[in-house]
C-alpha atoms as a PDB file:
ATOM      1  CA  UNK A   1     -10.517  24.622  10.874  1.00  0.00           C
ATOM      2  CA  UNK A   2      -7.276  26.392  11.386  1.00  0.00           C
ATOM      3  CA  UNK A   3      -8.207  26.409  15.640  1.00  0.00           C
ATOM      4  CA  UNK A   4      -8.586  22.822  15.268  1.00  0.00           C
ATOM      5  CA  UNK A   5      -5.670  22.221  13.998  1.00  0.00           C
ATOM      6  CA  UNK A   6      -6.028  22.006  10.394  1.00  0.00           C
ATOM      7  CA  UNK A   7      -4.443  23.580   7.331  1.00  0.00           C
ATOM      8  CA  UNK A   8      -6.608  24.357   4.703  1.00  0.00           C
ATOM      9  CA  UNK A   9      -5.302  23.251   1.630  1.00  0.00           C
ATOM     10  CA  UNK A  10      -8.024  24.177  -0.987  1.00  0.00           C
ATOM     11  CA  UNK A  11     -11.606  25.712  -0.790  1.00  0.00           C
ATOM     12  CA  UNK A  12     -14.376  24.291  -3.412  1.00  0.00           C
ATOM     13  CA  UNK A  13     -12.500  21.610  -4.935  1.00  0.00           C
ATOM     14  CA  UNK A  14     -14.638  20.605  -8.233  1.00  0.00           C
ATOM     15  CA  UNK A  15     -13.940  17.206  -9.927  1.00  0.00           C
ATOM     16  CA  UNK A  16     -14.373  16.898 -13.599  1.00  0.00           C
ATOM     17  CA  UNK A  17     -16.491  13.377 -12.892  1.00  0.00           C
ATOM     18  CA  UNK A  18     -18.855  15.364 -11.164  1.00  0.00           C
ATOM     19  CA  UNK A  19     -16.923  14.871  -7.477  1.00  0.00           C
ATOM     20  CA  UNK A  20     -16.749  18.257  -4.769  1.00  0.00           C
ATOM     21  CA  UNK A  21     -15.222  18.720  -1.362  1.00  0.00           C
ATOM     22  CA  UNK A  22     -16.122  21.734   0.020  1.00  0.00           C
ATOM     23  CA  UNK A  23     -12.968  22.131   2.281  1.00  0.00           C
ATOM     24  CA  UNK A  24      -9.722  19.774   1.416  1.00  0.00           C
ATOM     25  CA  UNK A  25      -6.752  19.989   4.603  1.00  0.00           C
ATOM     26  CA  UNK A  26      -4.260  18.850   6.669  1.00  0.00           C
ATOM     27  CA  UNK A  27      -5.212  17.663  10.288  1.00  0.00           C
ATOM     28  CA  UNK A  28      -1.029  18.671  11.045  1.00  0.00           C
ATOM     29  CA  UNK A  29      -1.040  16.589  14.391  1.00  0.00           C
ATOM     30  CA  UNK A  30      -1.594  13.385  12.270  1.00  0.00           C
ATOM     31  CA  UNK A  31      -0.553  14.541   9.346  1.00  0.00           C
ATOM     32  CA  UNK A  32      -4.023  12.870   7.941  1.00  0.00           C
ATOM     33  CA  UNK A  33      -5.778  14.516   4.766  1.00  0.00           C
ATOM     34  CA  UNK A  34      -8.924  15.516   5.699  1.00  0.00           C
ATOM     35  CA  UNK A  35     -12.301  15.904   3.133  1.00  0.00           C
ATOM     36  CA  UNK A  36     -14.043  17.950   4.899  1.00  0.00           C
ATOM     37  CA  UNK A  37     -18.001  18.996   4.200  1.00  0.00           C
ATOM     38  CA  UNK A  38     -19.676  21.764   5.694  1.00  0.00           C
ATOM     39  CA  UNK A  39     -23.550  21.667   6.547  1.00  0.00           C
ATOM     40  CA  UNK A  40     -25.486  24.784   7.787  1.00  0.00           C
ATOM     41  CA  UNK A  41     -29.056  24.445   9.374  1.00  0.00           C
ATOM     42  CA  UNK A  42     -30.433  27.426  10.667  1.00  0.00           C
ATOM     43  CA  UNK A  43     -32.693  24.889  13.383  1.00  0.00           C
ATOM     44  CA  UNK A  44     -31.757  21.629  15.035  1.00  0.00           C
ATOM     45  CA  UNK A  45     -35.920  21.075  14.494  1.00  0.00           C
ATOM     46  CA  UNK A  46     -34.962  18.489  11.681  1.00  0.00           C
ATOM     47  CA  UNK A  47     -32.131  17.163  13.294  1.00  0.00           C
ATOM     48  CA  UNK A  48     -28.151  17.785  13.280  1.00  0.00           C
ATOM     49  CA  UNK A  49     -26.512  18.429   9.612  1.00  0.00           C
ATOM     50  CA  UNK A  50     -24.598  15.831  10.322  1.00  0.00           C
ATOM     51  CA  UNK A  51     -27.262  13.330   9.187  1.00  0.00           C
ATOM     52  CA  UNK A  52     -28.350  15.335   6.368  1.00  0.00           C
ATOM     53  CA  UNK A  53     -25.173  14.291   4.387  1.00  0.00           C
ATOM     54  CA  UNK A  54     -27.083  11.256   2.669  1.00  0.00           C
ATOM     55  CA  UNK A  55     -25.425   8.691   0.331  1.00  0.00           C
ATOM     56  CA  UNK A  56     -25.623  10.201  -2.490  1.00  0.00           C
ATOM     57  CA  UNK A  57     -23.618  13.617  -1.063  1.00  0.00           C
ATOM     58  CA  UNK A  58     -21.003  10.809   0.641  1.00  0.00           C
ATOM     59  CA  UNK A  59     -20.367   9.892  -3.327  1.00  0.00           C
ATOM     60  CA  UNK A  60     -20.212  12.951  -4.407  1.00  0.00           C
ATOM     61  CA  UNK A  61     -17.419  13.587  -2.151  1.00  0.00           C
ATOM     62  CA  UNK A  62     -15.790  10.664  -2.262  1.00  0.00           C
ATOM     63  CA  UNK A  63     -15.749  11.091  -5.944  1.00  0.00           C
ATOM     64  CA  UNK A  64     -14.167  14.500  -5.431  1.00  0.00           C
ATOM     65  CA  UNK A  65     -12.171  13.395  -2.882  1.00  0.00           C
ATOM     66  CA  UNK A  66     -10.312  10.437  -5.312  1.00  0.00           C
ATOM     67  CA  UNK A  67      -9.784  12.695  -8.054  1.00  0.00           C
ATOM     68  CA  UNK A  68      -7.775  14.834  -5.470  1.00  0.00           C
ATOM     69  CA  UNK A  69      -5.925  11.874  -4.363  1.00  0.00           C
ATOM     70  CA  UNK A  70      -5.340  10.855  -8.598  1.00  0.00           C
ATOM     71  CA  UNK A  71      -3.940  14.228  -8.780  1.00  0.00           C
ATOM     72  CA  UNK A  72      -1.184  13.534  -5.896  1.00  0.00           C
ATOM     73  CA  UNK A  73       2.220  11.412  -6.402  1.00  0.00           C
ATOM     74  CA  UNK A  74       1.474   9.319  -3.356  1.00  0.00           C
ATOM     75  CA  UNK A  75      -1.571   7.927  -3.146  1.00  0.00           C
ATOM     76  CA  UNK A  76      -1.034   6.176   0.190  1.00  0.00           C
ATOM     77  CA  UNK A  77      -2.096   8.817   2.098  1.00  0.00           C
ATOM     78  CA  UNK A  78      -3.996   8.586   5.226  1.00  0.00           C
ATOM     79  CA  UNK A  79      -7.307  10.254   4.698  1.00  0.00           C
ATOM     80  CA  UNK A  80     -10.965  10.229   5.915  1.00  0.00           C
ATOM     81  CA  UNK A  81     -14.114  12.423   5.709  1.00  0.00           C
ATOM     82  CA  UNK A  82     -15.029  15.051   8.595  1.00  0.00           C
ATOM     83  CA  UNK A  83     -18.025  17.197   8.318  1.00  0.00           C
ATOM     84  CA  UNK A  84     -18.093  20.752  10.101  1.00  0.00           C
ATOM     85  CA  UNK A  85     -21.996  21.208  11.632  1.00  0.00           C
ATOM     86  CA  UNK A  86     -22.882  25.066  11.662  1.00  0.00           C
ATOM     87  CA  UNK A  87     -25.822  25.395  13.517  1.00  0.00           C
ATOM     88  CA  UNK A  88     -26.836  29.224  12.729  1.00  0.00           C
ATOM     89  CA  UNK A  89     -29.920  29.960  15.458  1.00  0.00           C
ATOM     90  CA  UNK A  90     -31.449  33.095  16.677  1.00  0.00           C
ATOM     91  CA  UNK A  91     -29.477  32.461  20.062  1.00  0.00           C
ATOM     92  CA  UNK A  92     -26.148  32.225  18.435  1.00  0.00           C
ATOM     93  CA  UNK A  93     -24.045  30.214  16.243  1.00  0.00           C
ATOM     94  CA  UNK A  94     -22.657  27.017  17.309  1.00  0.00           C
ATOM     95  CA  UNK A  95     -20.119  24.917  15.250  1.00  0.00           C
ATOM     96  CA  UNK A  96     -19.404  21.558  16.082  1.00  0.00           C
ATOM     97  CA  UNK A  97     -16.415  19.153  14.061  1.00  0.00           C
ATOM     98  CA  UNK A  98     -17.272  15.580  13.454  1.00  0.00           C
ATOM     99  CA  UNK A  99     -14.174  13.758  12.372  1.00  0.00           C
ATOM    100  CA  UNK A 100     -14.712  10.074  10.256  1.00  0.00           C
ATOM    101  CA  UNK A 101     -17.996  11.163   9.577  1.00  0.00           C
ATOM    102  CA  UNK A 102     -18.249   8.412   6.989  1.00  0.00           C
ATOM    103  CA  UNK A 103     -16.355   6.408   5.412  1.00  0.00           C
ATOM    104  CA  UNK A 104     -15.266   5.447   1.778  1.00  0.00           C
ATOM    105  CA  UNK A 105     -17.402   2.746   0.034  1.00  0.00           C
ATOM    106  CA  UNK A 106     -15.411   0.014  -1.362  1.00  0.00           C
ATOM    107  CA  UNK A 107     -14.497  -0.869  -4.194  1.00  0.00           C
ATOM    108  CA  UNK A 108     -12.445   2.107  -4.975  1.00  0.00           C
ATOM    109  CA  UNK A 109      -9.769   3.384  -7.355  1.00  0.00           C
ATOM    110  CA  UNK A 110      -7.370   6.262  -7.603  1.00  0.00           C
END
């Protein structure tokens, strides 16, 4: 993350409503706060991770990711939801950043 421009701000944030981020930074060249979930396959046979972060995961982190946002003094952040695709293969590891990789579902409160 840090290569990319990022400063991790917390590792394995847990909400009390049942939310989780697995990675919560700072992209610093936009100074945009960045949910970030991390998805390891070790084949691309069943397609990329990225689609393996289904609905019910997106809420999950969207829940975690307003209860971080609750615990700020300004809410009017810019933020949005990357995923980080670790594809771990006999051939090698390759690691691939998908930024907006979903978006929140409205309605919403923090």
């Amino acid at each position: 993350m840090r290569s990319n421009g990022y400063k991790v701000l917390y590792r394995n944030f847990r909400a009390r409503g049942g939310g989780e981020v697995d990675i919560v930074c700072r992209e610093k060249k936009t100074n945009t706060l960045a949910f970030v979930e991390v998805k390891t396959r070790r084949s691309a046979e069943f397609g990329d991770a990225l689609y393996a972060v289904k609905q019910d995961q997106q809420q999950r982190i969207s829940r975690g990711a307003l209860a971080w946002l609750r615990m700020l003094d300004n809410p009017d952040l810019i933020f949005r939801f990357d995923i980080v695709e670790v594809l771990d293969e006999e051939s090698g590891v390759k690691i691939s950043l998908v930024r907006d990789a979903f978006q929140l579902s409205d309605p919403y409160i923090y």
